[in-house]
N, C-alpha and C. Protein backbone atom coordinates (compact mmCIF):
# COMPACT_ATOMS: atom_id res chain seq x y z
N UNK A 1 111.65 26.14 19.16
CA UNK A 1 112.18 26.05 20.51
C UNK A 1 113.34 27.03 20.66
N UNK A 2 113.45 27.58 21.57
CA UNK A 2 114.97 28.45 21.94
C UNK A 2 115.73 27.84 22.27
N UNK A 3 116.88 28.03 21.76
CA UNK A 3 117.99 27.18 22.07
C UNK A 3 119.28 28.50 21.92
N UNK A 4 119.35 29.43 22.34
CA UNK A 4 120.32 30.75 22.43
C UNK A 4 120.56 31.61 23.17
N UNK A 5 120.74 32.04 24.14
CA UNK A 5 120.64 33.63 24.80
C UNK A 5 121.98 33.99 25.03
N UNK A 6 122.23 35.15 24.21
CA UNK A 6 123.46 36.17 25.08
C UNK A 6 123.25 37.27 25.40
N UNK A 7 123.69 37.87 26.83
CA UNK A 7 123.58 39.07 26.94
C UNK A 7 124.62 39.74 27.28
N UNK A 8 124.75 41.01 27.04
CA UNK A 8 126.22 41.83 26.90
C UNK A 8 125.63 43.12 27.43
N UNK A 9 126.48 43.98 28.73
CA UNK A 9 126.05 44.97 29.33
C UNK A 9 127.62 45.33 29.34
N UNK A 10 127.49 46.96 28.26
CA UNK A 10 128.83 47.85 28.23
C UNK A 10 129.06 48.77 29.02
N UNK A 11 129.91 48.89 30.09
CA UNK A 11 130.41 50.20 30.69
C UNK A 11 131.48 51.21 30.34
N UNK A 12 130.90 52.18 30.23
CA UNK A 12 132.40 53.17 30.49
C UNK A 12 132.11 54.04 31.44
N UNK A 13 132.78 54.01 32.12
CA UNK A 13 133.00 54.86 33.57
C UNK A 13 132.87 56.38 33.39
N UNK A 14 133.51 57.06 32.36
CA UNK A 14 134.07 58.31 32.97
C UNK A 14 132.25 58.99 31.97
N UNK A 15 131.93 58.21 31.01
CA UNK A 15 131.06 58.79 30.54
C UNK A 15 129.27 58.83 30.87
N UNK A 16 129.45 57.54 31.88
CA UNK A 16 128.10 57.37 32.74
C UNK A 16 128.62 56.73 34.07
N UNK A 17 128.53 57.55 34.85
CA UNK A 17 129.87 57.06 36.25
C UNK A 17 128.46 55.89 37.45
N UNK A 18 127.11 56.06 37.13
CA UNK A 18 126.39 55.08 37.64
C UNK A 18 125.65 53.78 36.40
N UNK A 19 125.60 54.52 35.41
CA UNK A 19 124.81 52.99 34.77
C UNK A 19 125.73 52.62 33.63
N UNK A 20 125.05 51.84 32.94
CA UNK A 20 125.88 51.24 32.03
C UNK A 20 125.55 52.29 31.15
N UNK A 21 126.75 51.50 29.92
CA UNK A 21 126.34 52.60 28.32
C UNK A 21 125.50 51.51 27.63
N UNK A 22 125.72 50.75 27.39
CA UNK A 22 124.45 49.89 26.79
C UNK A 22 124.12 48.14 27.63
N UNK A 23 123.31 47.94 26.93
CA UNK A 23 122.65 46.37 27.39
C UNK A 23 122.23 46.16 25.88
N UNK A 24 122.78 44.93 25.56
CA UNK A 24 122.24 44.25 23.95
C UNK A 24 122.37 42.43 24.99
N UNK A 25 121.17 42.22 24.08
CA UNK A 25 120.96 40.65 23.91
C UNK A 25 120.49 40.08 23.18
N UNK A 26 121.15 38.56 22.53
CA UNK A 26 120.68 38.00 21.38
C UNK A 26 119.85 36.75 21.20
N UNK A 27 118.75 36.41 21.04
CA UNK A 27 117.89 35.31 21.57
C UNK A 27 117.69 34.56 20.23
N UNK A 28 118.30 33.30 20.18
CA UNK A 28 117.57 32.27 18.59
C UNK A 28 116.67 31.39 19.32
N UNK A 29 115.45 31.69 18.27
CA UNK A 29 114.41 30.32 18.06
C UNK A 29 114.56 29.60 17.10
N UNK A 30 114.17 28.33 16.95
CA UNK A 30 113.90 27.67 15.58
C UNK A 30 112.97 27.11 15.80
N UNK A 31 112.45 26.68 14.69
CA UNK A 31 111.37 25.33 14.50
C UNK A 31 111.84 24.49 13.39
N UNK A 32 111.80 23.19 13.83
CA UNK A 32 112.72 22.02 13.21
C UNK A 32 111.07 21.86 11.74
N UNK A 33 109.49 22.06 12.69
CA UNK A 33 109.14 21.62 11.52
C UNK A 33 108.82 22.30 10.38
N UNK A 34 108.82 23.50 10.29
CA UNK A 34 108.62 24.55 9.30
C UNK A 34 109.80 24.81 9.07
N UNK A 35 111.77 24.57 9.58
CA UNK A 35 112.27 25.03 9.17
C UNK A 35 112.82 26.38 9.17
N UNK A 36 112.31 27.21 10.08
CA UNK A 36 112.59 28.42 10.22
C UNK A 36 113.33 28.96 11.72
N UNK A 37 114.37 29.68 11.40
CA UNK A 37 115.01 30.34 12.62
C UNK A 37 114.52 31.69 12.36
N UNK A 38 114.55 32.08 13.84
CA UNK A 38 114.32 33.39 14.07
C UNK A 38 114.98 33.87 15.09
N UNK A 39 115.78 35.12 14.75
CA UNK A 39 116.53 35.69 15.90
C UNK A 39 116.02 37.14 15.92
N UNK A 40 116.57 37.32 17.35
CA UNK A 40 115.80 39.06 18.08
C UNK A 40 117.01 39.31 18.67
N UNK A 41 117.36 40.88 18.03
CA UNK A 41 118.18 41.17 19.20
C UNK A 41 118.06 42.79 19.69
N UNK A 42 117.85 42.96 21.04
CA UNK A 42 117.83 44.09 21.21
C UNK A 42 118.45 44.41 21.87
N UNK A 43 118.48 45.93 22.22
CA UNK A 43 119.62 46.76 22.70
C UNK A 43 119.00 48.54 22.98
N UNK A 44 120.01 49.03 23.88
CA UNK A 44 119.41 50.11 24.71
C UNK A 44 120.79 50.78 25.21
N UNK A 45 120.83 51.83 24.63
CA UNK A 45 122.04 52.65 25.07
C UNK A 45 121.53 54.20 26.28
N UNK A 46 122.06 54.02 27.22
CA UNK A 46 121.67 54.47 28.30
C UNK A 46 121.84 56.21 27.89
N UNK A 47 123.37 56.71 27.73
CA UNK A 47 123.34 57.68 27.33
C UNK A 47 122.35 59.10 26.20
N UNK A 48 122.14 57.92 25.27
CA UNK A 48 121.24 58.61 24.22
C UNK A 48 119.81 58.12 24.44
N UNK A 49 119.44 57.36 25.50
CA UNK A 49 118.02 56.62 25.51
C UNK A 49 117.59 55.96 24.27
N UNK A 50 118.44 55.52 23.40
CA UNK A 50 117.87 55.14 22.28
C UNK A 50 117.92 53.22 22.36
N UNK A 51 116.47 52.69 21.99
CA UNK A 51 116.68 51.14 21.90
C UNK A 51 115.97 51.00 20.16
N UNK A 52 117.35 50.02 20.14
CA UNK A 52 117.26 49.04 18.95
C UNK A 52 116.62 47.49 18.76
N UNK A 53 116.05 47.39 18.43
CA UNK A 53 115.36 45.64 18.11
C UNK A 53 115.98 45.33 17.03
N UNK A 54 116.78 44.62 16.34
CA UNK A 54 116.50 43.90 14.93
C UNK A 54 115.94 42.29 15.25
N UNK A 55 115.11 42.33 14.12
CA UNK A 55 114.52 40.77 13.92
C UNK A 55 114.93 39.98 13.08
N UNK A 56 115.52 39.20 12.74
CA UNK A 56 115.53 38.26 11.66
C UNK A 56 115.00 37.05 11.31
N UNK A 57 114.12 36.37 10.45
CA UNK A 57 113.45 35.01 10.34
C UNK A 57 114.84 34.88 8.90
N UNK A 58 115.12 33.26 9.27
CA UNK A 58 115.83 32.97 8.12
C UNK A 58 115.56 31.21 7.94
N UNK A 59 115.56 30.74 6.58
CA UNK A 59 115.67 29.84 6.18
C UNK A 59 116.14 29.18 5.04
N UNK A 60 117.63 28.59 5.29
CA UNK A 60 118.86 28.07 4.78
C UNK A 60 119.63 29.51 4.59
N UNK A 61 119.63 30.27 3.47
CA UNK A 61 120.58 31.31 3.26
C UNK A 61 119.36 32.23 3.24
N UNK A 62 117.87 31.82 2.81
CA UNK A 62 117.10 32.74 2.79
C UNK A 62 116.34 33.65 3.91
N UNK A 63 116.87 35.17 4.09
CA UNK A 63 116.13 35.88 5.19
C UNK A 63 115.57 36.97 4.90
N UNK A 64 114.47 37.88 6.02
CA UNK A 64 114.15 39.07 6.30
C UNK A 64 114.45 39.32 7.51
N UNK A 65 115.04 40.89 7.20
CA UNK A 65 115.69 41.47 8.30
C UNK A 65 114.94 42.54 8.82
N UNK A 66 114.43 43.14 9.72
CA UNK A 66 114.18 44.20 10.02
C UNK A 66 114.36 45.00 11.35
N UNK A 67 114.83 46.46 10.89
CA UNK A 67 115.62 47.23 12.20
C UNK A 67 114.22 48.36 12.88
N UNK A 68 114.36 48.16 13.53
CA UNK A 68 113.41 48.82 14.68
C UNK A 68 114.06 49.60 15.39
N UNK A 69 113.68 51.17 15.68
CA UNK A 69 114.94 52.04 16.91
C UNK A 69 113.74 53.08 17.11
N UNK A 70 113.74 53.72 18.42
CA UNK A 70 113.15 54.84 18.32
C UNK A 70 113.81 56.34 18.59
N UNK A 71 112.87 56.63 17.17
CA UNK A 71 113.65 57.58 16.77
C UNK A 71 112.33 58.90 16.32
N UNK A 72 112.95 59.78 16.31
CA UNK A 72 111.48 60.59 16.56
C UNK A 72 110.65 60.58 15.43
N UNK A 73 110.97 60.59 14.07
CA UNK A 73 109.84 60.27 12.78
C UNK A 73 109.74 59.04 12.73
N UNK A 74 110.75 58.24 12.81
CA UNK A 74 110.23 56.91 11.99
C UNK A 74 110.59 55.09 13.05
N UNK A 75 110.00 54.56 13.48
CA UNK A 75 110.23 53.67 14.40
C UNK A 75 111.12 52.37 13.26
N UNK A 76 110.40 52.28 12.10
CA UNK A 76 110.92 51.14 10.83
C UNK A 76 112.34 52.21 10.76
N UNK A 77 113.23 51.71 11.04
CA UNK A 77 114.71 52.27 9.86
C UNK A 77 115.30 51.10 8.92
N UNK A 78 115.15 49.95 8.95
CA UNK A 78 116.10 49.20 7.67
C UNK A 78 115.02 47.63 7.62
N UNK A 79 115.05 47.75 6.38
CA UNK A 79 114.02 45.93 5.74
C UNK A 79 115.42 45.80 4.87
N UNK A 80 115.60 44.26 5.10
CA UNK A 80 116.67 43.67 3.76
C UNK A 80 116.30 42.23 4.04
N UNK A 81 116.14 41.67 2.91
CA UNK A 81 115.57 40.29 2.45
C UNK A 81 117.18 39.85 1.79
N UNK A 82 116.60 38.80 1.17
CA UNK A 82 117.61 37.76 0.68
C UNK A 82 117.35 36.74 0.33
N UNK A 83 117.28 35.84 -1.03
CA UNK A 83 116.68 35.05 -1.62
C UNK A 83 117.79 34.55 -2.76
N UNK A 84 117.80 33.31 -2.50
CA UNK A 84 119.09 32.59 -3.56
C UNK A 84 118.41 31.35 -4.16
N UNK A 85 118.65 31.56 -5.32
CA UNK A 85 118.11 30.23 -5.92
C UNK A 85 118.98 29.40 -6.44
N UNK A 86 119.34 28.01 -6.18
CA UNK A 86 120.33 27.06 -6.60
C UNK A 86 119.51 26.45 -7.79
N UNK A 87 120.85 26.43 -8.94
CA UNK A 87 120.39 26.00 -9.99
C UNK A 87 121.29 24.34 -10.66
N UNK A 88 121.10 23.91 -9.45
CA UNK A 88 122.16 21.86 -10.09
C UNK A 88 122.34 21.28 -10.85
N UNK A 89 121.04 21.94 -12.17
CA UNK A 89 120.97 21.10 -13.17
C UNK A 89 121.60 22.01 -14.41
N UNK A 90 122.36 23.09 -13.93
CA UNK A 90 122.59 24.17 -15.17
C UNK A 90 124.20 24.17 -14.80
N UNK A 91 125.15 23.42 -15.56
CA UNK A 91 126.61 23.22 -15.78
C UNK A 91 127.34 24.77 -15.45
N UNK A 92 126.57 25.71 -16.16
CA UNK A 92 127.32 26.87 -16.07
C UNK A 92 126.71 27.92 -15.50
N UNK A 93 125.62 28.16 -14.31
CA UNK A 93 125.17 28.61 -13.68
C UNK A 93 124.97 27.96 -12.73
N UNK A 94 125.45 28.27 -11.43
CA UNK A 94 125.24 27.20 -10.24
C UNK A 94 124.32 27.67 -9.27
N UNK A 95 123.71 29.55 -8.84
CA UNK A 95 122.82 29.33 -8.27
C UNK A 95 123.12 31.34 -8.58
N UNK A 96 121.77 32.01 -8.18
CA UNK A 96 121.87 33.42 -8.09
C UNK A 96 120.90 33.91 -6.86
N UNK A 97 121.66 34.79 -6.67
CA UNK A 97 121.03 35.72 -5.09
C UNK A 97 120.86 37.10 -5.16
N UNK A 98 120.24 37.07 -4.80
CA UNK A 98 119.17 38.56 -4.74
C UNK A 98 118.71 39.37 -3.51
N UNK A 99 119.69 40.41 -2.50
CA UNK A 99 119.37 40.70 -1.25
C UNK A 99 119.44 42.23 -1.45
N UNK A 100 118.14 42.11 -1.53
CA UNK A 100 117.64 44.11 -1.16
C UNK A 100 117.37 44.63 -0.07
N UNK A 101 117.69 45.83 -0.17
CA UNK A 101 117.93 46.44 1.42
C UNK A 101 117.11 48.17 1.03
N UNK A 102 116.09 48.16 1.78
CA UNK A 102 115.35 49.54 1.82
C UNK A 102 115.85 50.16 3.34
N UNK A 103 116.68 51.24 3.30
CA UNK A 103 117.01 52.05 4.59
C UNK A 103 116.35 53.24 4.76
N UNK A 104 115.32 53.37 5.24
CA UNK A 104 114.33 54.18 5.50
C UNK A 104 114.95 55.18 6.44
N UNK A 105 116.10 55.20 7.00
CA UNK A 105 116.26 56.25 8.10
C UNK A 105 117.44 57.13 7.35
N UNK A 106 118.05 56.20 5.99
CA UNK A 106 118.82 57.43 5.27
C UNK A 106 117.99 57.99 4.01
N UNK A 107 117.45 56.98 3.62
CA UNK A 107 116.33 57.45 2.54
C UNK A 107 116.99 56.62 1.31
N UNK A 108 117.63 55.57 1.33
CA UNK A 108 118.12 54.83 0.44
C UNK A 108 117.89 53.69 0.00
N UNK A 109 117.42 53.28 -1.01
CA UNK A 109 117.61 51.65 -1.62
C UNK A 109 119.12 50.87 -1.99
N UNK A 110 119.09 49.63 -2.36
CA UNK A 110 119.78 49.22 -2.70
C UNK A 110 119.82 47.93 -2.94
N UNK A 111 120.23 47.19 -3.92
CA UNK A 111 119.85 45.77 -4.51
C UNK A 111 121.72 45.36 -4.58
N UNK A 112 121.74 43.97 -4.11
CA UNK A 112 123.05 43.01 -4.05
C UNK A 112 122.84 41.98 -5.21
N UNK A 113 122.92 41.36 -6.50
CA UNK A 113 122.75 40.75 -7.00
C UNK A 113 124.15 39.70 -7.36
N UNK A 114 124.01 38.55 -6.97
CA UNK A 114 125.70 37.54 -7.31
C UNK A 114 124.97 36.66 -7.82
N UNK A 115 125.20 35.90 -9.06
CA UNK A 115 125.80 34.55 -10.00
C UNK A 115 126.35 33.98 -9.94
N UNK A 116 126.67 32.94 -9.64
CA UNK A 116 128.25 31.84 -9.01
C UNK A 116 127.75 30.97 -10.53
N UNK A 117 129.23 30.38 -10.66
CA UNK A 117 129.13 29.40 -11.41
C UNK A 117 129.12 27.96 -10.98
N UNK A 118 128.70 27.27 -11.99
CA UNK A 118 128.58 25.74 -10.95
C UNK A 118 129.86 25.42 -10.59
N UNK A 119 130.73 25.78 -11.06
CA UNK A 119 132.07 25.31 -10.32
C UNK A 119 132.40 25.98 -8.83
N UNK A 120 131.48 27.15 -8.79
CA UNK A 120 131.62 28.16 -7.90
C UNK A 120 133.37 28.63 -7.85
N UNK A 121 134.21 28.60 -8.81
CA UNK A 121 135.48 29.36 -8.89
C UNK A 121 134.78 30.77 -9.32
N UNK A 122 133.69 31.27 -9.30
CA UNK A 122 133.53 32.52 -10.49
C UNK A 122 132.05 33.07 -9.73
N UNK A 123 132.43 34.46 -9.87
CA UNK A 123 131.04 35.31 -9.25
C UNK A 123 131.14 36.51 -9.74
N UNK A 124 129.91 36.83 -10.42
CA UNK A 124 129.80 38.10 -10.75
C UNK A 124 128.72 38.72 -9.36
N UNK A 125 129.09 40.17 -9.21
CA UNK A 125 128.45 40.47 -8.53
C UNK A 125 128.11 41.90 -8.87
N UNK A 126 126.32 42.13 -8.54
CA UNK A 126 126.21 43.64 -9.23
C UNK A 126 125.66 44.40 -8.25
N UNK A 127 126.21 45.00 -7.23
CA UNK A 127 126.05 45.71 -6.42
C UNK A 127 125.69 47.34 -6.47
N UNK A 128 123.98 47.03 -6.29
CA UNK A 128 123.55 48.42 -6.42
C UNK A 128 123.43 49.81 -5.45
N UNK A 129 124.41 49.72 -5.21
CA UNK A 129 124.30 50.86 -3.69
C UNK A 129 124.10 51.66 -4.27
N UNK A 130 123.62 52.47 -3.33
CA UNK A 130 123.08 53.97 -3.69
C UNK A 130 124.17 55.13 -4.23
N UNK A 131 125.38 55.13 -3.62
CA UNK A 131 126.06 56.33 -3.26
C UNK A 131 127.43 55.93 -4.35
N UNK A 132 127.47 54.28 -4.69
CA UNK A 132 128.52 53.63 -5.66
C UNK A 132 127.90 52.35 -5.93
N UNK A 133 127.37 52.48 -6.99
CA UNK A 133 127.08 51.30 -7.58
C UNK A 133 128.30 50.43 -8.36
N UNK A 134 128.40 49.27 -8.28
CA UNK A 134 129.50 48.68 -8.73
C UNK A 134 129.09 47.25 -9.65
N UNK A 135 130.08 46.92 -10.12
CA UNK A 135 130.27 45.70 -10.81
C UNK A 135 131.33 44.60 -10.56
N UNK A 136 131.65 43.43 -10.00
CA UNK A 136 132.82 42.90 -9.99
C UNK A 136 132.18 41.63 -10.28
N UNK A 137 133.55 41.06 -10.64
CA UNK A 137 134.20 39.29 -10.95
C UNK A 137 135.13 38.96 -10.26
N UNK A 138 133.94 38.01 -9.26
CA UNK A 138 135.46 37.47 -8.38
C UNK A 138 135.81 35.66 -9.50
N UNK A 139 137.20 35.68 -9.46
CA UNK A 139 137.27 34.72 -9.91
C UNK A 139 138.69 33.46 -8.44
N UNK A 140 138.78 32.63 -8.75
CA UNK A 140 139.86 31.95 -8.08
C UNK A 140 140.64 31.12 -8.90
N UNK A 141 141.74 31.58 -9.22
CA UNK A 141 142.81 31.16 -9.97
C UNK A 141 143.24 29.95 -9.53
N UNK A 142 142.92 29.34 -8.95
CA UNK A 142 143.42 28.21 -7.91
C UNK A 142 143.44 28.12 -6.68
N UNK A 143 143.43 27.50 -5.57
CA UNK A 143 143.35 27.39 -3.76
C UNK A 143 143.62 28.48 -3.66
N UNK A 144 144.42 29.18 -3.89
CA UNK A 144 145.53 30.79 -3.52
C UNK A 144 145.41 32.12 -4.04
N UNK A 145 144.94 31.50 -5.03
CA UNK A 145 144.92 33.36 -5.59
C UNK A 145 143.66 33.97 -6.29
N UNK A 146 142.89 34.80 -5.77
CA UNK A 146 141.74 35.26 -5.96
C UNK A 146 141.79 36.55 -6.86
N UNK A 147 141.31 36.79 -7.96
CA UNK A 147 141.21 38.17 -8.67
C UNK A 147 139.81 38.63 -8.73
N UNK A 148 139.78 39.76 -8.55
CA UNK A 148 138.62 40.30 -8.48
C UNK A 148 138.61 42.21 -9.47
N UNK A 149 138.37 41.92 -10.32
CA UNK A 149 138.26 43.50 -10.82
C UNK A 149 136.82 44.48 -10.66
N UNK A 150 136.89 45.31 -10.37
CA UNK A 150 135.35 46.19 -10.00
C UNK A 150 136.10 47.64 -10.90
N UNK A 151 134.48 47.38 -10.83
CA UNK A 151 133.87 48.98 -12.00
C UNK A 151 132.80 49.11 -11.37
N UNK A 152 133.65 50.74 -10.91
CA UNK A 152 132.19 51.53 -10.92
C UNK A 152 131.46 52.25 -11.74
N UNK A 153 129.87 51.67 -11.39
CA UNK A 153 128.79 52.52 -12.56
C UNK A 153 128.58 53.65 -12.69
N UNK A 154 128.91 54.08 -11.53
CA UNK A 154 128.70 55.84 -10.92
C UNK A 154 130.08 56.54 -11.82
N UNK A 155 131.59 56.16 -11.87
CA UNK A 155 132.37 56.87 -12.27
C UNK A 155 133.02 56.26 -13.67
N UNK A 156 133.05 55.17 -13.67
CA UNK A 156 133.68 54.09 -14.40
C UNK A 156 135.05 54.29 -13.66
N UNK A 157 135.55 54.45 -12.26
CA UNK A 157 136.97 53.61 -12.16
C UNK A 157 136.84 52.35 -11.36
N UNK A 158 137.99 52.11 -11.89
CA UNK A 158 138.53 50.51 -12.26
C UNK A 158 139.29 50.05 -10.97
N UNK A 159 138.84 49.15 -9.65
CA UNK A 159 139.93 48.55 -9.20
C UNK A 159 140.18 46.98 -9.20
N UNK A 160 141.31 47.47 -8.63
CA UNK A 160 141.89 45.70 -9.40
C UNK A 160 141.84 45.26 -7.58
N UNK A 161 141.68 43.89 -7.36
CA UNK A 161 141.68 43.28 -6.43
C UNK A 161 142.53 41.74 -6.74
N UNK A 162 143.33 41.65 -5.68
CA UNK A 162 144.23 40.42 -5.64
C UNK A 162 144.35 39.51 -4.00
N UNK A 163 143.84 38.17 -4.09
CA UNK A 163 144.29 38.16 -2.95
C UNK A 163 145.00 36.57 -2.89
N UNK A 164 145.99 36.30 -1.95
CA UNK A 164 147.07 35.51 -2.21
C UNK A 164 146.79 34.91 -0.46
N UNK A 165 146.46 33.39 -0.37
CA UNK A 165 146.13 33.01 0.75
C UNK A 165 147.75 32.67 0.93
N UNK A 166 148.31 32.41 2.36
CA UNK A 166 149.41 31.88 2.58
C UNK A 166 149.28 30.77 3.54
N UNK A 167 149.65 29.94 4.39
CA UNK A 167 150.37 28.85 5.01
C UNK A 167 149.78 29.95 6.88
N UNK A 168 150.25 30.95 6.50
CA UNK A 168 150.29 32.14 7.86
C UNK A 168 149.18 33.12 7.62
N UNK A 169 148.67 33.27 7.38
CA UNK A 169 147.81 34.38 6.87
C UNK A 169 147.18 34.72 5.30
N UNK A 170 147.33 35.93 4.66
CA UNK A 170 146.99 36.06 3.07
C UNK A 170 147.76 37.54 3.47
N UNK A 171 147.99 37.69 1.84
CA UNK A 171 148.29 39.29 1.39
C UNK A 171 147.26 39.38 0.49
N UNK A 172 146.34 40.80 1.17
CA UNK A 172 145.76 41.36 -0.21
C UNK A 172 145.60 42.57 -0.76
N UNK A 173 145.40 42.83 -1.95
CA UNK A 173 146.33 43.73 -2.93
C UNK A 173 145.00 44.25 -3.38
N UNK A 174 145.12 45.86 -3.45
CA UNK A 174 144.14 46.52 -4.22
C UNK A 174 144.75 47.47 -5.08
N UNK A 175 144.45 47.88 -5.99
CA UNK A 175 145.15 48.74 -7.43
C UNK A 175 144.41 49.48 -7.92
N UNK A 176 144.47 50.84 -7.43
CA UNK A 176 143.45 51.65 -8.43
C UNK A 176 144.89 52.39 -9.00
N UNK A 177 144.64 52.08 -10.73
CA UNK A 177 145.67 52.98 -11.83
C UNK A 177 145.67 54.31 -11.80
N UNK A 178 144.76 54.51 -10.88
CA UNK A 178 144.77 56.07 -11.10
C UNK A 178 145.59 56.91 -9.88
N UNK A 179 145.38 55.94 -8.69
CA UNK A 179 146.16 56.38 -7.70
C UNK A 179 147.43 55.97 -6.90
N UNK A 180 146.65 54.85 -6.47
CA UNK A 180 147.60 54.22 -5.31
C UNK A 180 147.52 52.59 -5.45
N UNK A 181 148.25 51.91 -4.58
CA UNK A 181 148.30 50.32 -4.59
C UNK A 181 148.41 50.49 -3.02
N UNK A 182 147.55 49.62 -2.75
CA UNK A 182 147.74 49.01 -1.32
C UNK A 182 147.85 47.66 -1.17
N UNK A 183 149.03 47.32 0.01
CA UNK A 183 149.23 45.81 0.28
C UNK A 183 149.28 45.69 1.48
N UNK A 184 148.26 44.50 2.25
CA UNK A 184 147.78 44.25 3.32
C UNK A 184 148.38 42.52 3.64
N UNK A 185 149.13 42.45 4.56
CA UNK A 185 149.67 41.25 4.75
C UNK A 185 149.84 40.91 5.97
């Protein structure tokens, strides 16, 4: 059944002085008995004539995504799935996810792979992008303070990630030894 619609129509004046610059709208279905949502959203930018569809079917965390645009070689530009398996009965593995993404309009793959622990304080994550493949451990030191170190596969450097929730906001802290420290608060 549908149970969703938004629609959003963007103007800017000085750059299309009669129509709009785009029209996007977002429509959810579900079905209660199979369990499955499905959302559509498309969109149409006046200036470049170009329209976008993405589709998504999802069920619980598990989805397929796919981007639709026309474009002069290829109408498919992006498939990315996503598949997590919870594991309840394994003390020190609590569940792993697996979301690959084929981008056909840059010519790139790429695989997301995370591990949580059953406590879920702890995630490894092995992020295969194309252009920086990486490695991190997020861990949580307690309610407040999150560490996260990443390595990249592509160079081997090292950043350090910190983040410190507050009462008002969070500060968070990134550290590459080789260059700079940034603090965001």
């Amino acid at each position: 059944s549908w149970h969703f619609l938004r629609t959003t129509v963007g103007y800017q004046y000085e750059s299309m002085k009669r129509l709009p610059s785009f029209v996007e709208a977002d429509l959810k279905f579900s079905s209660e008995s199979i369990g499955i949502d499905l959302e559509i959203q498309p969109s149409y930018e006046f200036d470049s004539k170009r329209s976008v569809l993405l589709v998504q079917a999802s069920r619980g965390v598990a989805h397929l995504m796919g981007k639709f645009a026309t474009k002069k070689d290829r109408w498919l530009q992006l498939v990315r799935g996503c598949y997590q398996l919870n594991l309840p009965s394994n003390p020190t593995l609590g569940a792993v996810r697996i979301t690959p993404t084929l981008d056909l309009a840059r010519g790139q793959a790429s695989c997301l792979l995370e591990a949580t622990t059953g406590s879920e304080r702890t995630k490894a994550v092995l992020n295969l992008e194309y252009d920086n493949p990486t490695l991190t451990v997020v861990h949580s030191l307690d309610d407040r303070n999150t560490i996260a170190p990443e390595i990249s596969l592509y160079n081997a450097r090292i950043l350090y990630h910190w983040n410190i929730a507050l009462d008002s906001g969070s500060i968070k802290t990134k550290v590459d030894p080789t260059s700079a420290v940034q603090v965001t608060w």
